[in-house]
C-alpha atoms as a PDB file:
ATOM      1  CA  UNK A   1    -115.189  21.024 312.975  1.00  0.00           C
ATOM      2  CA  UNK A   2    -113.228  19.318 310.395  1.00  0.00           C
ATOM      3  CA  UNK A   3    -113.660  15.117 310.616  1.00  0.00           C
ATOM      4  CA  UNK A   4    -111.049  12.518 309.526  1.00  0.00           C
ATOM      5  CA  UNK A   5    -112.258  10.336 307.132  1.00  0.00           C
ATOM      6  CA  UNK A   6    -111.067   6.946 305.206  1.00  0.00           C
ATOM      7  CA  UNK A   7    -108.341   8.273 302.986  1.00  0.00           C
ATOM      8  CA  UNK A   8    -110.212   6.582 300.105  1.00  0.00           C
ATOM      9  CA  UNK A   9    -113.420   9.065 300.262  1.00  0.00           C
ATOM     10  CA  UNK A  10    -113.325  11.608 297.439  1.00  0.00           C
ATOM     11  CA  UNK A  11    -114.338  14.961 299.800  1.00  0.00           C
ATOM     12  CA  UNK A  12    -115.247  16.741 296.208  1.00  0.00           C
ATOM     13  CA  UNK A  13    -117.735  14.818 295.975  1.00  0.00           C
ATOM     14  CA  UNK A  14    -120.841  15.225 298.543  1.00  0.00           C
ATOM     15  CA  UNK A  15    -122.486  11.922 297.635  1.00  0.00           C
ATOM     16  CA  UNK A  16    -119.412  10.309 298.546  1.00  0.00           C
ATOM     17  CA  UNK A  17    -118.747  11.761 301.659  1.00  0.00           C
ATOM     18  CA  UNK A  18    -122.362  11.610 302.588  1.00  0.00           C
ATOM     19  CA  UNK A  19    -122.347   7.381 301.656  1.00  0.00           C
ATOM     20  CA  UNK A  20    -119.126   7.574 303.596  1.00  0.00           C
ATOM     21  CA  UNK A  21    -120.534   8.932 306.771  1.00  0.00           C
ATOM     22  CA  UNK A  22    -124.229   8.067 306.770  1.00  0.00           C
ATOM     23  CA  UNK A  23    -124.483   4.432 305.055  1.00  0.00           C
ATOM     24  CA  UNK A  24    -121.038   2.730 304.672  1.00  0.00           C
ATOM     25  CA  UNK A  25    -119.727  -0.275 307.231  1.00  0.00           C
ATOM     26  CA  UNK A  26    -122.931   0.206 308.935  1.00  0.00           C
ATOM     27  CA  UNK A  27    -125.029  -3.021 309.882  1.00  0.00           C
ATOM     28  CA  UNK A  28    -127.407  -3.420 307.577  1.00  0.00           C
ATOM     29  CA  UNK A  29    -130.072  -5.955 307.855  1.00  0.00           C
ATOM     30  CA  UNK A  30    -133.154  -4.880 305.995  1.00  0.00           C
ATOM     31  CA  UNK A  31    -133.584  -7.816 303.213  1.00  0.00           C
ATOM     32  CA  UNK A  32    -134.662  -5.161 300.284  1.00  0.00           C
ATOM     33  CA  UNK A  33    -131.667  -2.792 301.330  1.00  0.00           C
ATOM     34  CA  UNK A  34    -129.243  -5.854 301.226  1.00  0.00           C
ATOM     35  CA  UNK A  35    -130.708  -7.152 297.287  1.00  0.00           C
ATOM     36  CA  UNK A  36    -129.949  -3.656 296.407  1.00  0.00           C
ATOM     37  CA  UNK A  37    -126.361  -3.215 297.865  1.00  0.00           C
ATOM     38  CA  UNK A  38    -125.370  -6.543 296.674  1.00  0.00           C
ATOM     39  CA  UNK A  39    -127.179  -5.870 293.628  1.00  0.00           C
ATOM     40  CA  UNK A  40    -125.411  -2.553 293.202  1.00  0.00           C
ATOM     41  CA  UNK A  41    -121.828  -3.944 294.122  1.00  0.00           C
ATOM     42  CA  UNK A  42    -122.297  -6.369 291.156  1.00  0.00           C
ATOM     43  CA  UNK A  43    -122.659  -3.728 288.777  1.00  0.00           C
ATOM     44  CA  UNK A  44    -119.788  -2.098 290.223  1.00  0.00           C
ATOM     45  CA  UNK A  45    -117.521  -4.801 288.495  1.00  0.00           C
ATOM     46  CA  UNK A  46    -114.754  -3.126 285.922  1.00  0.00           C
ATOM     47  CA  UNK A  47    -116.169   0.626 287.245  1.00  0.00           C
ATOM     48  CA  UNK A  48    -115.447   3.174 290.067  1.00  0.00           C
ATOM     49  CA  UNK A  49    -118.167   2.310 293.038  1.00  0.00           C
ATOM     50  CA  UNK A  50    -118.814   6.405 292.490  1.00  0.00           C
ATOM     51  CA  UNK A  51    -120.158   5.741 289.183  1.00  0.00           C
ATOM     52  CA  UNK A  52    -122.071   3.264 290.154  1.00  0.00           C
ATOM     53  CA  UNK A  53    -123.091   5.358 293.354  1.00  0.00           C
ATOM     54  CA  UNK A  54    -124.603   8.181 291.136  1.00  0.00           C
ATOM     55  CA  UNK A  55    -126.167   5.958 289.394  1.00  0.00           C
ATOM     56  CA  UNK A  56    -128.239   4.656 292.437  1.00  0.00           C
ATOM     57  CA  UNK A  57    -131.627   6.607 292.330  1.00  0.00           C
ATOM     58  CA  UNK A  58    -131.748   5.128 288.389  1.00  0.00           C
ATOM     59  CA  UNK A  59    -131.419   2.001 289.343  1.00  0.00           C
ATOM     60  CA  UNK A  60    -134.277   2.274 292.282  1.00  0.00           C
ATOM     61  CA  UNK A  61    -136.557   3.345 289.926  1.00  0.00           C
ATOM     62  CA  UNK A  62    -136.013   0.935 286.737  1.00  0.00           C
ATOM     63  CA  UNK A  63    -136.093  -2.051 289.160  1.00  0.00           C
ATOM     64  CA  UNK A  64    -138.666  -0.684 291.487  1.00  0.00           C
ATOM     65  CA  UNK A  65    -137.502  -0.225 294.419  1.00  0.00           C
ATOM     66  CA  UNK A  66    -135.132  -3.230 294.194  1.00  0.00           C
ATOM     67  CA  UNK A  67    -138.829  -5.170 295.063  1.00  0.00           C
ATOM     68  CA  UNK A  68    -137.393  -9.308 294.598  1.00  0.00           C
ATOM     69  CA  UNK A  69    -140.820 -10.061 293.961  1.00  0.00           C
ATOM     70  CA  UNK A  70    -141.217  -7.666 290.611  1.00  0.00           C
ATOM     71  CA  UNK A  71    -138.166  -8.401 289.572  1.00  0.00           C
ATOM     72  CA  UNK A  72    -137.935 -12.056 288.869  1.00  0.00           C
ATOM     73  CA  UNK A  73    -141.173 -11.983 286.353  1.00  0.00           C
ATOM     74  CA  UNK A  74    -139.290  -9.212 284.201  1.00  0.00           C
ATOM     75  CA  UNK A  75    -138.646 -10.960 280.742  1.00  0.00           C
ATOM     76  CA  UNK A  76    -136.645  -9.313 277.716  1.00  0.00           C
ATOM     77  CA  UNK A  77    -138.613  -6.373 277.075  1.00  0.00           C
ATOM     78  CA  UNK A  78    -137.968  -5.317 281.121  1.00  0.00           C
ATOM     79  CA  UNK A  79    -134.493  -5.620 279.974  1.00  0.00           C
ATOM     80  CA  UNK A  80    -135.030  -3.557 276.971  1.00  0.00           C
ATOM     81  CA  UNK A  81    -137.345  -0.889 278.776  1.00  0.00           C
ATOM     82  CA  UNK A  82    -134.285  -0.537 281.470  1.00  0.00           C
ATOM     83  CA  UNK A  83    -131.540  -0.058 278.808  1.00  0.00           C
ATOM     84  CA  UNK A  84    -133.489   2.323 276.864  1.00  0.00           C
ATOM     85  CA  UNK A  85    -133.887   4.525 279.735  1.00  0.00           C
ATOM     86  CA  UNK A  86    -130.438   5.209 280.527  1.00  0.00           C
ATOM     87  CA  UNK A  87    -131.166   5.208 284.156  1.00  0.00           C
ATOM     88  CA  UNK A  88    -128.732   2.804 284.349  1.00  0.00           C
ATOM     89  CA  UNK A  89    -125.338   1.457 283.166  1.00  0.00           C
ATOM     90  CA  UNK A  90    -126.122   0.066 280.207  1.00  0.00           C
ATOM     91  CA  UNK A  91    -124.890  -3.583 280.153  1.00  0.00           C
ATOM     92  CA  UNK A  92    -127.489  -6.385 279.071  1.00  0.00           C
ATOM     93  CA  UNK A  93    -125.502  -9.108 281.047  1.00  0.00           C
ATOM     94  CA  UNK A  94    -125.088  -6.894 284.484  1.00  0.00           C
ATOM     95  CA  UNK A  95    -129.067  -6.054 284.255  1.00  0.00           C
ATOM     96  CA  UNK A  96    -129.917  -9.842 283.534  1.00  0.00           C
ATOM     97  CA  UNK A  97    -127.441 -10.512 286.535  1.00  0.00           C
ATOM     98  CA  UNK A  98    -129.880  -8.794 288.773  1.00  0.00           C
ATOM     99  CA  UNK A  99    -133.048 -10.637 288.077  1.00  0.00           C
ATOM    100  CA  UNK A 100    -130.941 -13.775 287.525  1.00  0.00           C
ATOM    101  CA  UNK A 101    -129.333 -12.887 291.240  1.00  0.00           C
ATOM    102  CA  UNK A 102    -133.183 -12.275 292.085  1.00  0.00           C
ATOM    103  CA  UNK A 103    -134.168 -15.693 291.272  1.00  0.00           C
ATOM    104  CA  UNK A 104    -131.420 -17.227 293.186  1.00  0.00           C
ATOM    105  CA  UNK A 105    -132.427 -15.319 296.528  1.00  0.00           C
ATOM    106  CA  UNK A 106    -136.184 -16.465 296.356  1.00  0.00           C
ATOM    107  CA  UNK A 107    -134.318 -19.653 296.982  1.00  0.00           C
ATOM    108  CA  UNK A 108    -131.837 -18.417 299.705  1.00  0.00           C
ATOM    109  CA  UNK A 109    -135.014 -16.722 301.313  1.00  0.00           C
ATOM    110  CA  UNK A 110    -136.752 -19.995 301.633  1.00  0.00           C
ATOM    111  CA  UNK A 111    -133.784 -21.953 302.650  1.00  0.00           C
ATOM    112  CA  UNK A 112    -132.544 -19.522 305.321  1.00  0.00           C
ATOM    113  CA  UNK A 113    -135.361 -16.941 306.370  1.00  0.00           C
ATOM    114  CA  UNK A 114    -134.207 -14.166 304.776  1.00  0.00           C
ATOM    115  CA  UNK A 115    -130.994 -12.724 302.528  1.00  0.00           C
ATOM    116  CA  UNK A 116    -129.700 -11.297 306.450  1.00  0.00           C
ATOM    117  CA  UNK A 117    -129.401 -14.810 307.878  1.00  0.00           C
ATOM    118  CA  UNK A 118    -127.713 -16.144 304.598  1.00  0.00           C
ATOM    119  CA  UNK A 119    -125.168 -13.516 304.774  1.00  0.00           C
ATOM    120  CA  UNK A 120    -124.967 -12.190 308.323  1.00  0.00           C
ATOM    121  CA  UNK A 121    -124.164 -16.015 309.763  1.00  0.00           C
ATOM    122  CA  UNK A 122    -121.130 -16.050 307.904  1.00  0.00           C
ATOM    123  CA  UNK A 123    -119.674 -13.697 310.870  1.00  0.00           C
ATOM    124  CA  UNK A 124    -122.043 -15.174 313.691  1.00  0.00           C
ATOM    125  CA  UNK A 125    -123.954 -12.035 313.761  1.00  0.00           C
ATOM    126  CA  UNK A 126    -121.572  -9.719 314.400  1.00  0.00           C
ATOM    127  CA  UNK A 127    -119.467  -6.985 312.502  1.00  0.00           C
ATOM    128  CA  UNK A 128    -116.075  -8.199 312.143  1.00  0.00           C
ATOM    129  CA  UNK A 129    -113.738  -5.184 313.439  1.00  0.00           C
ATOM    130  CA  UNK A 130    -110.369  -4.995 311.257  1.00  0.00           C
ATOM    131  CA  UNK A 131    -107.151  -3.120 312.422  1.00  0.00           C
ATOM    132  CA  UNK A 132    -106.575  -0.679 309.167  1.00  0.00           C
ATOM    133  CA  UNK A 133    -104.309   1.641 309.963  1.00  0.00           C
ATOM    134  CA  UNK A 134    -104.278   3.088 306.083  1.00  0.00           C
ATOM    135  CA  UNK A 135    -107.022   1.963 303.755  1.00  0.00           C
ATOM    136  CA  UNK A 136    -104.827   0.710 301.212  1.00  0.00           C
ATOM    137  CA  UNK A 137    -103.457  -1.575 303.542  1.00  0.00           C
ATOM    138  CA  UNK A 138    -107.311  -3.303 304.354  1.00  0.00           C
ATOM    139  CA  UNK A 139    -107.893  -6.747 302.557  1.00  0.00           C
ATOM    140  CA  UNK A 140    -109.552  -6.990 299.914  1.00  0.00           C
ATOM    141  CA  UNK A 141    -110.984 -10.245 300.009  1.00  0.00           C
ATOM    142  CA  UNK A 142    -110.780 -12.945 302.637  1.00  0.00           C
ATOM    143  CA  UNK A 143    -111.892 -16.769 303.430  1.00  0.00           C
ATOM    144  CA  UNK A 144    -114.846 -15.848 304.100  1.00  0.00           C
ATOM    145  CA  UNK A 145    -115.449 -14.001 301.020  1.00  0.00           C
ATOM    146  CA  UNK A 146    -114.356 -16.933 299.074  1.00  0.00           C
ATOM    147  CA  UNK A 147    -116.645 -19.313 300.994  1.00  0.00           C
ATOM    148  CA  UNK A 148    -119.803 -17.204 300.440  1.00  0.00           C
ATOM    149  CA  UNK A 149    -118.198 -16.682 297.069  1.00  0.00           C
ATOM    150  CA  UNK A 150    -117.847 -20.077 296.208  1.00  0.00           C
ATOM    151  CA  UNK A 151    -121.162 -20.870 297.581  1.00  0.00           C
ATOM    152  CA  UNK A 152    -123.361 -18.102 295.581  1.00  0.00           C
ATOM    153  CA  UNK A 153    -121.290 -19.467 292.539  1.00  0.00           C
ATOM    154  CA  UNK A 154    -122.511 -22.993 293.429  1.00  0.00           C
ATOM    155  CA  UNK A 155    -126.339 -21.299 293.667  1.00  0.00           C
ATOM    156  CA  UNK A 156    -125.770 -19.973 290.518  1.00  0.00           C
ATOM    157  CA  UNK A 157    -124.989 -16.166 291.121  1.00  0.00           C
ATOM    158  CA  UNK A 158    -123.957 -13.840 288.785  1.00  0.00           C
ATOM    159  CA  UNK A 159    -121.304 -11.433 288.384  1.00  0.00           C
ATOM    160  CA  UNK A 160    -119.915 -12.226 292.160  1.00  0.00           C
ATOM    161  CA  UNK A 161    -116.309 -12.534 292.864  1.00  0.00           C
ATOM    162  CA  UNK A 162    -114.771 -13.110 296.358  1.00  0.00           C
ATOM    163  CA  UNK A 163    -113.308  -8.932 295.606  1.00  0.00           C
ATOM    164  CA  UNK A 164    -117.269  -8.039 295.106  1.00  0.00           C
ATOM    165  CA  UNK A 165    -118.588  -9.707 297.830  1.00  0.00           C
ATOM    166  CA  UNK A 166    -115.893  -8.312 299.875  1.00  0.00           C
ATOM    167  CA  UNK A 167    -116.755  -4.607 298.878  1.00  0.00           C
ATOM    168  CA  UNK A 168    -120.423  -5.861 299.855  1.00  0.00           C
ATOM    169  CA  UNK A 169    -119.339  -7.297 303.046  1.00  0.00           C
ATOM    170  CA  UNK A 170    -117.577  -3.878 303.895  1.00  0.00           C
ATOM    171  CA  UNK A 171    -120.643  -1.470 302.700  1.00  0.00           C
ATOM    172  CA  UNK A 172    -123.025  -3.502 304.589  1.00  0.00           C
ATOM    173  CA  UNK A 173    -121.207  -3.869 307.815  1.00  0.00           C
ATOM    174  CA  UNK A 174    -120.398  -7.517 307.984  1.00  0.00           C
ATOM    175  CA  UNK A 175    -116.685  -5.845 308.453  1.00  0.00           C
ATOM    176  CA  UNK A 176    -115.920  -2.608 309.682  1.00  0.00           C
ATOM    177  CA  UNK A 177    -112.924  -1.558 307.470  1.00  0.00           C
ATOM    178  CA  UNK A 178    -112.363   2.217 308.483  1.00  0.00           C
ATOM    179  CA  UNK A 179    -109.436   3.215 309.001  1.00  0.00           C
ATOM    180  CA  UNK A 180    -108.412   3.609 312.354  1.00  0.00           C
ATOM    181  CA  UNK A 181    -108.575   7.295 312.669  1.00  0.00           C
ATOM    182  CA  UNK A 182    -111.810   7.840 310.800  1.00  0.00           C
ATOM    183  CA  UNK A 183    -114.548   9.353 313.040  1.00  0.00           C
ATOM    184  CA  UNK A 184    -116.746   6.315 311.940  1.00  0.00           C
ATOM    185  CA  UNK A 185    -114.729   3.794 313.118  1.00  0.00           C
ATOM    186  CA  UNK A 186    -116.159   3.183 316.545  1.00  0.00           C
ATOM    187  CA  UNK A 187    -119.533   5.308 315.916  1.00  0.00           C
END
């Protein structure tokens, strides 16, 4: 049985379709699998989300597991180890961006409770449902991506831009930007 899907899902590509149907706009409130997303979206910047997509299993393993803990002791020659093992796109200033970012949720952590709270009280809890009728018609930022935008600036955040933490907002399922007549949009 043949399934709509978003119009913006590449069906040639089986990691696509599969982070379509299994992972994307769905709630996600597990702190480690939020660092990584947002983590992941940051990289994203300038690039195709696919590249960074297939990229994804690299970056797991060069920053273990996405474990906040590691990552903020790694120093210069963590940077240099990750680089050299082209596990990853190899940018100095987006891989410093991630412990950087890592440092800067420590802090969130301990003012909030956790990276969830920060992020999911910005929509009272809740998964903001959008009316797309065509994907290229859904927004691609919004107020509340500038707030939390302007506010992770503020903390010091790196490589975030209200477009970024949009795409973030819309893979973790703080908005549910489907389109209409995908089979995900109510599931």
């Amino acid at each position: 049985m043949d399934r709509y899907r978003c119009g913006w899902v590449k069906l040639s590509d089986p990691l696509y379709v599969q982070y379509h149907d299994k992972e994307w706009g769905r709630a996600l409130h597990d702190d480690r699998a939020l660092f990584e997303l947002f983590s992941l979206e940051t990289q994203s910047a300038g690039l195709s989300w696919l590249t960074v997509l297939k990229k994804r299993e690299g970056y797991r393993k060069a920053f273990e597991e996405f474990d906040i803990a590691k990552i903020v002791k790694y120093d210069d020659k963590d940077i240099d180890r990750i680089i050299e093992s082209g596990l990853v796109i190899k940018s100095r200033p987006k891989i410093t961006s991630i412990i950087e970012n890592a440092k800067r949720f420590l802090k969130i952590i301990e003012e909030f409770g956790s990276i969830d709270n920060y992020f999911w009280s910005r929509v009272d809890g809740k998964t903001i449902i959008n009316d797309v009728p065509d994907y290229k018609t859904a927004a691609c930022r919004t107020n509340i991506s500038d707030e939390i935008t302007k506010d992770l600036k503020k903390r010091g955040f790196k490589f975030v831009g209200s477009t970024t933490l949009y795409a973030f907002m819309q893979a973790c399922g703080m908005v549910n930007d489907h389109e209409n007549s995908c089979f995900c949009k109510n599931s």
